[in-house]
PDB file of N, CA and C in Angstrom:
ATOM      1  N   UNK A   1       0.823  -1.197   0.000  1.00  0.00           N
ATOM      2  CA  UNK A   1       0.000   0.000   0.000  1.00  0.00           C
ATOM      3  C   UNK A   1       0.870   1.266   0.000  1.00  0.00           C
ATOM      4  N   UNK A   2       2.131   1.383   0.810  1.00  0.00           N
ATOM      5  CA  UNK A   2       2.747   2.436   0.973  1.00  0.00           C
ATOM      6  C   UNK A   2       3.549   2.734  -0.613  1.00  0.00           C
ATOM      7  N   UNK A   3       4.003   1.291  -0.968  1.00  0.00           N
ATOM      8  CA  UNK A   3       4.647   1.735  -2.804  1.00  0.00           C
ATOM      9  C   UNK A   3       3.839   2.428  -3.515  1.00  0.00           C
ATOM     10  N   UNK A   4       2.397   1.981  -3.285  1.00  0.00           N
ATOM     11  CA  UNK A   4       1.201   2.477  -4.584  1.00  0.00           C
ATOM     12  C   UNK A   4       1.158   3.702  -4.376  1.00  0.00           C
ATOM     13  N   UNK A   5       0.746   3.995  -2.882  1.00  0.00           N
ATOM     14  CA  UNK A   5       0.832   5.707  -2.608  1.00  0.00           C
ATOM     15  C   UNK A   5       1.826   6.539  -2.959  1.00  0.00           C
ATOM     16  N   UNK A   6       3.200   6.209  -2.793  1.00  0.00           N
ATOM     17  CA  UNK A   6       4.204   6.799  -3.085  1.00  0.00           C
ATOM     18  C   UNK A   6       4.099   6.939  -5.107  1.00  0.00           C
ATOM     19  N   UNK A   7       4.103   6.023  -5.991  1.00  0.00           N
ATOM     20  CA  UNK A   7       3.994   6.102  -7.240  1.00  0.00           C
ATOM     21  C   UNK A   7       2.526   6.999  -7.594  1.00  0.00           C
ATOM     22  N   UNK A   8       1.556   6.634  -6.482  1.00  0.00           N
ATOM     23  CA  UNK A   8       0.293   7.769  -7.545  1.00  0.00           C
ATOM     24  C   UNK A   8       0.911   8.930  -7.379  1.00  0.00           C
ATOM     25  N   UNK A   9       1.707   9.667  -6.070  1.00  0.00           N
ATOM     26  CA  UNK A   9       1.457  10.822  -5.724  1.00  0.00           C
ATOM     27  C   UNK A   9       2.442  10.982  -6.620  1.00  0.00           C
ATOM     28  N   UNK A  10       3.617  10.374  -6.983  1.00  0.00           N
ATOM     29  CA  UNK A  10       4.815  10.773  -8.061  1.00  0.00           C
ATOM     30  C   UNK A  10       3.501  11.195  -9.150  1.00  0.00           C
ATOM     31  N   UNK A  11       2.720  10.110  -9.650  1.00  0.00           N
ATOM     32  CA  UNK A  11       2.605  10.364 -10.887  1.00  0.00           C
ATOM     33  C   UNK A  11       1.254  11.738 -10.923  1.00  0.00           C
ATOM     34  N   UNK A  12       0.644  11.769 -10.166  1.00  0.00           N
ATOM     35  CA  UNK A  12      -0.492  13.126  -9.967  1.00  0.00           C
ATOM     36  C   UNK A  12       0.278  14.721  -9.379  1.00  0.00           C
ATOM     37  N   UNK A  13       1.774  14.257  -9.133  1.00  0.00           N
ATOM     38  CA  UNK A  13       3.102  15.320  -9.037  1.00  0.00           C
ATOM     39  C   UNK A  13       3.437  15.861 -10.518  1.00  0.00           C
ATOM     40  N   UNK A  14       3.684  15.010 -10.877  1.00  0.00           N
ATOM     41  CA  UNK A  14       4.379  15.005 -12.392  1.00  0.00           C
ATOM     42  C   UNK A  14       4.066  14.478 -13.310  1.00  0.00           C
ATOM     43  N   UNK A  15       2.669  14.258 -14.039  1.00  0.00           N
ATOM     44  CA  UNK A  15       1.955  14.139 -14.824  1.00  0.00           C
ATOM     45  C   UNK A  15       0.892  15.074 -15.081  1.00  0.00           C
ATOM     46  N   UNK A  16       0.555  14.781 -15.990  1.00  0.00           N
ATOM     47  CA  UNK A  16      -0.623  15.656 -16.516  1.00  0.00           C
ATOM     48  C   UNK A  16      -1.434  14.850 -15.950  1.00  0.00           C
ATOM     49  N   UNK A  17      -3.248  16.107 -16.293  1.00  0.00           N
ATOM     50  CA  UNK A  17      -4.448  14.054 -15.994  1.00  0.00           C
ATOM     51  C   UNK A  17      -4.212  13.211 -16.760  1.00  0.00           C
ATOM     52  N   UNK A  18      -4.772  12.159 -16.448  1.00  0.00           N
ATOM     53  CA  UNK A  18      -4.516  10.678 -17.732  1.00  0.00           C
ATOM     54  C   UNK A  18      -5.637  10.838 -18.121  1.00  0.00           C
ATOM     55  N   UNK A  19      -6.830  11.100 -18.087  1.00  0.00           N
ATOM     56  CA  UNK A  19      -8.046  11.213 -18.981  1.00  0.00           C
ATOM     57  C   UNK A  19      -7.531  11.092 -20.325  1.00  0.00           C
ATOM     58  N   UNK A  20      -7.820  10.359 -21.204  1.00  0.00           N
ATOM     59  CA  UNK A  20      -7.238  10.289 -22.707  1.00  0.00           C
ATOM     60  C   UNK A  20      -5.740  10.314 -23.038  1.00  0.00           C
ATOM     61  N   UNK A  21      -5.061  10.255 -22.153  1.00  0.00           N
ATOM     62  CA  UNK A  21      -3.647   9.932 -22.355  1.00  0.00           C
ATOM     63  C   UNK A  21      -3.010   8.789 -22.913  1.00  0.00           C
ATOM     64  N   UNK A  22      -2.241   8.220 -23.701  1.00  0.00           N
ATOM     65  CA  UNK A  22      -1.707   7.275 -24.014  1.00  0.00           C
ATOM     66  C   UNK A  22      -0.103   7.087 -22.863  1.00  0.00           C
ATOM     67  N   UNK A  23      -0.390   5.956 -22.193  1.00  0.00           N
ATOM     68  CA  UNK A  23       1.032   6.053 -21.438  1.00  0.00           C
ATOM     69  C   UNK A  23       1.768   4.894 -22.016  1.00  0.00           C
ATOM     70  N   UNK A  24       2.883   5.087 -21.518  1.00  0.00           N
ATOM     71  CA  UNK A  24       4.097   4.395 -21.881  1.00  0.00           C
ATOM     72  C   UNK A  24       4.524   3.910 -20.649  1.00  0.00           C
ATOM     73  N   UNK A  25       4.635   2.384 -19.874  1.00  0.00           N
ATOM     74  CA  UNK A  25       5.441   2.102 -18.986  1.00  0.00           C
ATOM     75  C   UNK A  25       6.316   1.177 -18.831  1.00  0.00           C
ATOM     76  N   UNK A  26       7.602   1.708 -18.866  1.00  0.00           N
ATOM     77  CA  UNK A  26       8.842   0.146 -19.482  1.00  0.00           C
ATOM     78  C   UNK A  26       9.139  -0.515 -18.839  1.00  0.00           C
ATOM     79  N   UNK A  27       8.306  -1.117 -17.339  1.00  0.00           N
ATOM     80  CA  UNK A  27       8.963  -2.092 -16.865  1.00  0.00           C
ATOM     81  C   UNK A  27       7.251  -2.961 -16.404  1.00  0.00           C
ATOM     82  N   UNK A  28       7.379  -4.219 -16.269  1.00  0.00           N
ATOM     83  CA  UNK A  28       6.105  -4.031 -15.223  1.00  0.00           C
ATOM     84  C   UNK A  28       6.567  -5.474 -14.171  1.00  0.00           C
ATOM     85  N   UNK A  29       7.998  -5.428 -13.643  1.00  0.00           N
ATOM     86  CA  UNK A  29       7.954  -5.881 -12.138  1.00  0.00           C
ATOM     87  C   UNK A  29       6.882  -5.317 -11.337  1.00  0.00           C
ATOM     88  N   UNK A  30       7.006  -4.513 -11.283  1.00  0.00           N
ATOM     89  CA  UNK A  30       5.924  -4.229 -10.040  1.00  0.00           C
ATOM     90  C   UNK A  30       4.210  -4.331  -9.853  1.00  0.00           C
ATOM     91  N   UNK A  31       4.280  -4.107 -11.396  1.00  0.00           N
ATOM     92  CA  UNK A  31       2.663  -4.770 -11.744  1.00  0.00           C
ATOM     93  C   UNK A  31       2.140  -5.968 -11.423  1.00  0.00           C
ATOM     94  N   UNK A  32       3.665  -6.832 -12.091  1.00  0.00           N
ATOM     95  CA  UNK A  32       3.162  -8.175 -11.946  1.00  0.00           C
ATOM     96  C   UNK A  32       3.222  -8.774 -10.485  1.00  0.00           C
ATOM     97  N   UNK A  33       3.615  -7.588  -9.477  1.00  0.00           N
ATOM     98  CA  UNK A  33       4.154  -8.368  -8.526  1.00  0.00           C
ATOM     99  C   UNK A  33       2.773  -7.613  -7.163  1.00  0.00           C
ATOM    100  N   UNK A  34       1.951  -6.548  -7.743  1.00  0.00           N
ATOM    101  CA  UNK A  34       0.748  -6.334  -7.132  1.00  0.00           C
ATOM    102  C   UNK A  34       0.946  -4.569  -6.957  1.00  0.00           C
ATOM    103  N   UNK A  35       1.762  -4.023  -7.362  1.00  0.00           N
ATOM    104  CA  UNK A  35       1.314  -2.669  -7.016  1.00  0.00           C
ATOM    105  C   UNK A  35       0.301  -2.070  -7.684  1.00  0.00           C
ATOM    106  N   UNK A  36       0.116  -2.711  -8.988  1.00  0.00           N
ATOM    107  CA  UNK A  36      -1.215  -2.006  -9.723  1.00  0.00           C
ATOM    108  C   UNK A  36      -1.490  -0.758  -9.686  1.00  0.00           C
ATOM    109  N   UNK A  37      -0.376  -0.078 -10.300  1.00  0.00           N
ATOM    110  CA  UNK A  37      -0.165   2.055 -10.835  1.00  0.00           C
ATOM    111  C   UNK A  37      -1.258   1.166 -11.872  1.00  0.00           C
ATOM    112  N   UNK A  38      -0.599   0.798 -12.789  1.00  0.00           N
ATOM    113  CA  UNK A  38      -1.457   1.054 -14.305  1.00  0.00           C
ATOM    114  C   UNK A  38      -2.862   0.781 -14.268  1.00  0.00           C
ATOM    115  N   UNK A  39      -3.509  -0.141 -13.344  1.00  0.00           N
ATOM    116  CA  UNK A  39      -4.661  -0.375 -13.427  1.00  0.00           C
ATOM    117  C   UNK A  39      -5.241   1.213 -12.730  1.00  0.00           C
ATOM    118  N   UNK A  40      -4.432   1.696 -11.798  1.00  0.00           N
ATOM    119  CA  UNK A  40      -4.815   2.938 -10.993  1.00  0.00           C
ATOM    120  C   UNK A  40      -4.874   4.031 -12.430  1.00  0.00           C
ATOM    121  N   UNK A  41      -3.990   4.082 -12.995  1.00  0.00           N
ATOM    122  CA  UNK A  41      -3.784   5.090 -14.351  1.00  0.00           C
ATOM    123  C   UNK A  41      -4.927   4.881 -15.193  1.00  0.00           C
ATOM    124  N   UNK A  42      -5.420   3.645 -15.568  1.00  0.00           N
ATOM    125  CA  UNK A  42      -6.233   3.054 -16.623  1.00  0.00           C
ATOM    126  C   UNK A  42      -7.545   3.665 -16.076  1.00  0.00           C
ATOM    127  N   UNK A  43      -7.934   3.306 -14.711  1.00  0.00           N
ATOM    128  CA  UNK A  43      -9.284   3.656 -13.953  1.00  0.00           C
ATOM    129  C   UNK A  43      -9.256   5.349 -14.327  1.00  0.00           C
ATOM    130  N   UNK A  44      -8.164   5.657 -14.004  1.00  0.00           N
ATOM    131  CA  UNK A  44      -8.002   7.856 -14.229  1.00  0.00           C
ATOM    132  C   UNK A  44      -7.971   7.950 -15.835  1.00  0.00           C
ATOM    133  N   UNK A  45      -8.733   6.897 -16.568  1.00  0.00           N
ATOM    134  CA  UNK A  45      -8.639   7.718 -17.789  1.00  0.00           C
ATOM    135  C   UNK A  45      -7.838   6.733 -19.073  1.00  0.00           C
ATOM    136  N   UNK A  46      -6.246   6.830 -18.843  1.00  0.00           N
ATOM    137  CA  UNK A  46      -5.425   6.475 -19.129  1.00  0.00           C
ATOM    138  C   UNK A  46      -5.062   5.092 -20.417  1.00  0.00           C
ATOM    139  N   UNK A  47      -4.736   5.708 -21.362  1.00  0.00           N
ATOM    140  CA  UNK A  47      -4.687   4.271 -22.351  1.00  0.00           C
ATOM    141  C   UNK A  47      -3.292   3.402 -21.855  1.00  0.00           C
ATOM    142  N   UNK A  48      -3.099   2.369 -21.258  1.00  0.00           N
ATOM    143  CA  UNK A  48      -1.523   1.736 -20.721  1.00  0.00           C
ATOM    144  C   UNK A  48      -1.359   0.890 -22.081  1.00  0.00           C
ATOM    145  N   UNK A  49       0.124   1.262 -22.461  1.00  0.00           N
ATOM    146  CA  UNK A  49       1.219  -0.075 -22.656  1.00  0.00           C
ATOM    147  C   UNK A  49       2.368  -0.190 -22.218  1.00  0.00           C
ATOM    148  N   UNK A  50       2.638  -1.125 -21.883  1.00  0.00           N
ATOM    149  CA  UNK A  50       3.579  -1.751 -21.427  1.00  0.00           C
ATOM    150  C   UNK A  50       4.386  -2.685 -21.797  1.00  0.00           C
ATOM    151  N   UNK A  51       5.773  -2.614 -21.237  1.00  0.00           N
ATOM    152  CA  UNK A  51       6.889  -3.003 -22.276  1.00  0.00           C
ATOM    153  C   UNK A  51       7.689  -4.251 -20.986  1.00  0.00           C
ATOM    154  N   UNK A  52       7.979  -5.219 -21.228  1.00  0.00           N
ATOM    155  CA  UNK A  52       9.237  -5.187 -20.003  1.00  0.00           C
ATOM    156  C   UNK A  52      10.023  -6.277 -21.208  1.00  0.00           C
ATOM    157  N   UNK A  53      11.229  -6.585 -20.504  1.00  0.00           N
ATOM    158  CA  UNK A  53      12.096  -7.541 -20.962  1.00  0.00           C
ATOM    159  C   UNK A  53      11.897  -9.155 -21.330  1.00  0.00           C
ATOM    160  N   UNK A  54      11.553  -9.497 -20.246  1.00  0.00           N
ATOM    161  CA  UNK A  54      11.464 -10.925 -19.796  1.00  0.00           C
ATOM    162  C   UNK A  54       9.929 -11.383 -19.703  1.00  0.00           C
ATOM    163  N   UNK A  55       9.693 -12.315 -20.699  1.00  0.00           N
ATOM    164  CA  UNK A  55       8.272 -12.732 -21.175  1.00  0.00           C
ATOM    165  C   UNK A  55       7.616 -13.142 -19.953  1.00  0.00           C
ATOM    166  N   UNK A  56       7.799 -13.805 -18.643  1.00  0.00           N
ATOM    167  CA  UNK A  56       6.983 -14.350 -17.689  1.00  0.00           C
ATOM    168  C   UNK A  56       6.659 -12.995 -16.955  1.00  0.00           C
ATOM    169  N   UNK A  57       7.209 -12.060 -16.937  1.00  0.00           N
ATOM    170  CA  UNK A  57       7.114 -10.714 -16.243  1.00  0.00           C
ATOM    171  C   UNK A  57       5.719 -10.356 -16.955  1.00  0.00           C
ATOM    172  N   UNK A  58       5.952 -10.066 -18.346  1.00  0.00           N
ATOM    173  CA  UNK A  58       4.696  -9.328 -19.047  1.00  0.00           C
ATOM    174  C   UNK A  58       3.440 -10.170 -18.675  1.00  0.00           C
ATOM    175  N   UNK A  59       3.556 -11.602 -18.931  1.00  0.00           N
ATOM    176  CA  UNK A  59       2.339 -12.623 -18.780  1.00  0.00           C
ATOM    177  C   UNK A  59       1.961 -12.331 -17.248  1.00  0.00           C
ATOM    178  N   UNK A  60       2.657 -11.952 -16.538  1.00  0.00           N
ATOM    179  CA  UNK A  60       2.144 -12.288 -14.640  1.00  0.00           C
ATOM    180  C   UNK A  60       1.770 -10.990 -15.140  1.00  0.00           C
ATOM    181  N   UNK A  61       1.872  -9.652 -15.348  1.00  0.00           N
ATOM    182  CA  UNK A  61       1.541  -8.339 -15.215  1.00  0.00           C
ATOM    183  C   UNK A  61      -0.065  -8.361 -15.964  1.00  0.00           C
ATOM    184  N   UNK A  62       0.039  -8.835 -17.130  1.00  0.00           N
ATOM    185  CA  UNK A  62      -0.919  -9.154 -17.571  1.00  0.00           C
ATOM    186  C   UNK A  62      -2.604 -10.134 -17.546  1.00  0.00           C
ATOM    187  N   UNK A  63      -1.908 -11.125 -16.181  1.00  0.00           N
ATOM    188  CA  UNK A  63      -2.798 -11.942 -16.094  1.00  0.00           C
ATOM    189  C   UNK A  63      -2.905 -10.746 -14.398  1.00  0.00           C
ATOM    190  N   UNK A  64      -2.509 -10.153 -13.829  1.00  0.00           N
ATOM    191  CA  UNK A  64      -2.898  -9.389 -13.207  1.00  0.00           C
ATOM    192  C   UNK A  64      -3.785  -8.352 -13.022  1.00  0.00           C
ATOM    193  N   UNK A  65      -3.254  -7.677 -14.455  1.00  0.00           N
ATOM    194  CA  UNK A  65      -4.201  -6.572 -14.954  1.00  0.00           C
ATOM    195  C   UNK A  65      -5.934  -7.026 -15.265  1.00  0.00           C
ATOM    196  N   UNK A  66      -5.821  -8.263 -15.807  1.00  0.00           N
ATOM    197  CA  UNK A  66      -7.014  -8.752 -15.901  1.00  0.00           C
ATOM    198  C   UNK A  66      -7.788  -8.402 -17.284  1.00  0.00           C
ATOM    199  N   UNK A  67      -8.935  -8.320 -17.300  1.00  0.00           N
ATOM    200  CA  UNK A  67      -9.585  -8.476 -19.141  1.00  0.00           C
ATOM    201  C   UNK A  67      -9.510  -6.932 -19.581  1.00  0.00           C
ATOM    202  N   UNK A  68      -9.252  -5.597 -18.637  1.00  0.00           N
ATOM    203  CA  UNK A  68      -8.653  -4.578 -19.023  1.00  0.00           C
ATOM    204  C   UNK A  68      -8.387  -4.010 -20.543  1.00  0.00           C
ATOM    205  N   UNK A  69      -8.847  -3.604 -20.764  1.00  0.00           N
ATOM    206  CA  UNK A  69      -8.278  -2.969 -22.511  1.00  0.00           C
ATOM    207  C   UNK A  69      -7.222  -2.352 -22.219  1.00  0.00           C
ATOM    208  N   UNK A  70      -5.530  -3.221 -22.361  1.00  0.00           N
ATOM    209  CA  UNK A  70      -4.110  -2.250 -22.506  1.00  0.00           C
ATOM    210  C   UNK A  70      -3.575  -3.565 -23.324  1.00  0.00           C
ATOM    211  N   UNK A  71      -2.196  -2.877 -23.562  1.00  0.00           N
ATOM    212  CA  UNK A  71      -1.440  -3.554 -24.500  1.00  0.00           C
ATOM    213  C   UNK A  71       0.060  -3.798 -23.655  1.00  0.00           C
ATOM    214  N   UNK A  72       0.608  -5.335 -23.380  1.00  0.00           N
ATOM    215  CA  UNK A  72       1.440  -5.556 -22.469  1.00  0.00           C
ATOM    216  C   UNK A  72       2.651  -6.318 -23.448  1.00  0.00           C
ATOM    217  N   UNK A  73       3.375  -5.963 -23.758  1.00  0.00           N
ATOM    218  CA  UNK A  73       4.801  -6.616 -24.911  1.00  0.00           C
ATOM    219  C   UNK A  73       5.674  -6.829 -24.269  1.00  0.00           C
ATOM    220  N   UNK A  74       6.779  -8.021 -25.114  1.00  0.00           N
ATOM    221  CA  UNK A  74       7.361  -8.545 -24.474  1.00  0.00           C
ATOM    222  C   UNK A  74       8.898  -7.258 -25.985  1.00  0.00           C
ATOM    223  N   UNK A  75       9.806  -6.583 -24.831  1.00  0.00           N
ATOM    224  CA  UNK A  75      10.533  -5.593 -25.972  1.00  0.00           C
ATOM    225  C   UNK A  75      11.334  -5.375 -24.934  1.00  0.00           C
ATOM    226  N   UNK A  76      13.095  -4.990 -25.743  1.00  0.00           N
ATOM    227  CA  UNK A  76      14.048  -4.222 -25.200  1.00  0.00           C
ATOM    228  C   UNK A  76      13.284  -2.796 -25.184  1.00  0.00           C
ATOM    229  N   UNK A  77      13.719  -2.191 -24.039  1.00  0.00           N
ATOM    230  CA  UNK A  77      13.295  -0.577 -24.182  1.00  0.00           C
ATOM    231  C   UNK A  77      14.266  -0.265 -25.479  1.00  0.00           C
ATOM    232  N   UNK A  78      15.496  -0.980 -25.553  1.00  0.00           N
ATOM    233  CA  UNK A  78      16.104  -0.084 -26.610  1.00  0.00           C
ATOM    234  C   UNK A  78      15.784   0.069 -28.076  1.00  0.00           C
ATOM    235  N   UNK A  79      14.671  -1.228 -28.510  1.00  0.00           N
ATOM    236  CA  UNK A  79      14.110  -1.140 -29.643  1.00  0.00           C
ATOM    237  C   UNK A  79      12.960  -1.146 -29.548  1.00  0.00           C
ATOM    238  N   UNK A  80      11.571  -0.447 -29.162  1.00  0.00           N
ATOM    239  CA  UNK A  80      10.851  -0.406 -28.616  1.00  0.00           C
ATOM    240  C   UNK A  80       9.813  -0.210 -30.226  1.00  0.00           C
ATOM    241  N   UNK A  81       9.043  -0.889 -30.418  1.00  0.00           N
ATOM    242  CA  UNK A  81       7.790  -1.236 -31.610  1.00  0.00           C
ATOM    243  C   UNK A  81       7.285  -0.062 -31.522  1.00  0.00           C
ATOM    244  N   UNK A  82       7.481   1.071 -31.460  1.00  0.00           N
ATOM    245  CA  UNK A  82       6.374   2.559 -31.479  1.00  0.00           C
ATOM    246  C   UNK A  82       7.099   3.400 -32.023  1.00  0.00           C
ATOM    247  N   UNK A  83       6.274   4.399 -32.950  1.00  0.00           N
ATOM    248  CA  UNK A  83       7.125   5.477 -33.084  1.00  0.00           C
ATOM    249  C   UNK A  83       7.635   6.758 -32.659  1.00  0.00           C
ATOM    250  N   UNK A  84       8.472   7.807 -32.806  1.00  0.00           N
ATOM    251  CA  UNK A  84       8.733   8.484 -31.953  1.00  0.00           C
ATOM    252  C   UNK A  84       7.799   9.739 -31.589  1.00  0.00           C
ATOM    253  N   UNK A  85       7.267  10.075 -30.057  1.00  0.00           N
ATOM    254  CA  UNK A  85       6.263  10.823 -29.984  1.00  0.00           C
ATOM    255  C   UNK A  85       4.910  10.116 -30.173  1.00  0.00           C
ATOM    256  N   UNK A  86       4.932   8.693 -29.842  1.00  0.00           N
ATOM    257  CA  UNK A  86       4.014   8.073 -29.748  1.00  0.00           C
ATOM    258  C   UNK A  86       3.281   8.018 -28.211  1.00  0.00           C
ATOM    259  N   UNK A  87       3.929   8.804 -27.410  1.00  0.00           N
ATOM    260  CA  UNK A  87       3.379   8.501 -25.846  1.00  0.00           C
ATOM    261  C   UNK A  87       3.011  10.105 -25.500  1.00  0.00           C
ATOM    262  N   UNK A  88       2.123  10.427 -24.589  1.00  0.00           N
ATOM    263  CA  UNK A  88       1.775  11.277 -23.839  1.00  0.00           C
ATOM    264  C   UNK A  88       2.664  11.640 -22.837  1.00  0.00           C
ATOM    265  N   UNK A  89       2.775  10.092 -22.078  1.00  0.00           N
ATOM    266  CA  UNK A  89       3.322  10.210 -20.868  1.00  0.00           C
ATOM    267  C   UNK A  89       4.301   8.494 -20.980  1.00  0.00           C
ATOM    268  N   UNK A  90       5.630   8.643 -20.289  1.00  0.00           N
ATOM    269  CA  UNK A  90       6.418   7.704 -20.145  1.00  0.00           C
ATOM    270  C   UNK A  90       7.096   7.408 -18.911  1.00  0.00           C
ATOM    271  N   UNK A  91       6.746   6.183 -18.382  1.00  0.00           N
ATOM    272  CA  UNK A  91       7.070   6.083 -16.683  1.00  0.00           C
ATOM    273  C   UNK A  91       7.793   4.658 -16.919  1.00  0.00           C
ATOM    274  N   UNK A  92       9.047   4.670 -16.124  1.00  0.00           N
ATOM    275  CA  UNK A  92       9.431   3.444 -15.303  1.00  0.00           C
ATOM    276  C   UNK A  92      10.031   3.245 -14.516  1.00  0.00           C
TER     277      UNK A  92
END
């Protein structure tokens, strides 16, 4: 509870609203592991995708997130499938 609080208030610090936002978030350890920002982002509006490295990461983040409309890939941040100026907002 204390991580989630600490990441909304980062992100309602230093974000715009997410109402209609497209976000960008390149990791999702922490998703998959229960902090649930993005589902918090998604509820405020927010279109999520998400990127991480390691395929069992994306699948646990994903079977977390639940039937949710976002998009969860398995990508190096360094070659990342989007083009540039494709995000609103970019967190990780």
């Amino acid at each position: 509870d204390y991580y989630f609080e600490c990441e909304r208030t980062a992100w309602t610090t230093f974000f715009p609203p997410l109402d209609g936002k497209l976000v960008l978030k390149t990791d999702l350890w922490n998703e998959a592991k229960g902090t649930e920002i993005l589902q918090w982002a998604h509820g405020e509006g927010a279109r999520v995708v998400a990127v991480d490295i390691a395929f069992d990461t994306a699948r646990q983040a994903r079977q977390a997130f639940g039937p949710r409309s976002s998009l969860f890939v398995t990508s190096d941040t360094r070659t990342l499938p989007f083009g540039a100026d494709a995000f609103d907002v970019v967190y990780s």
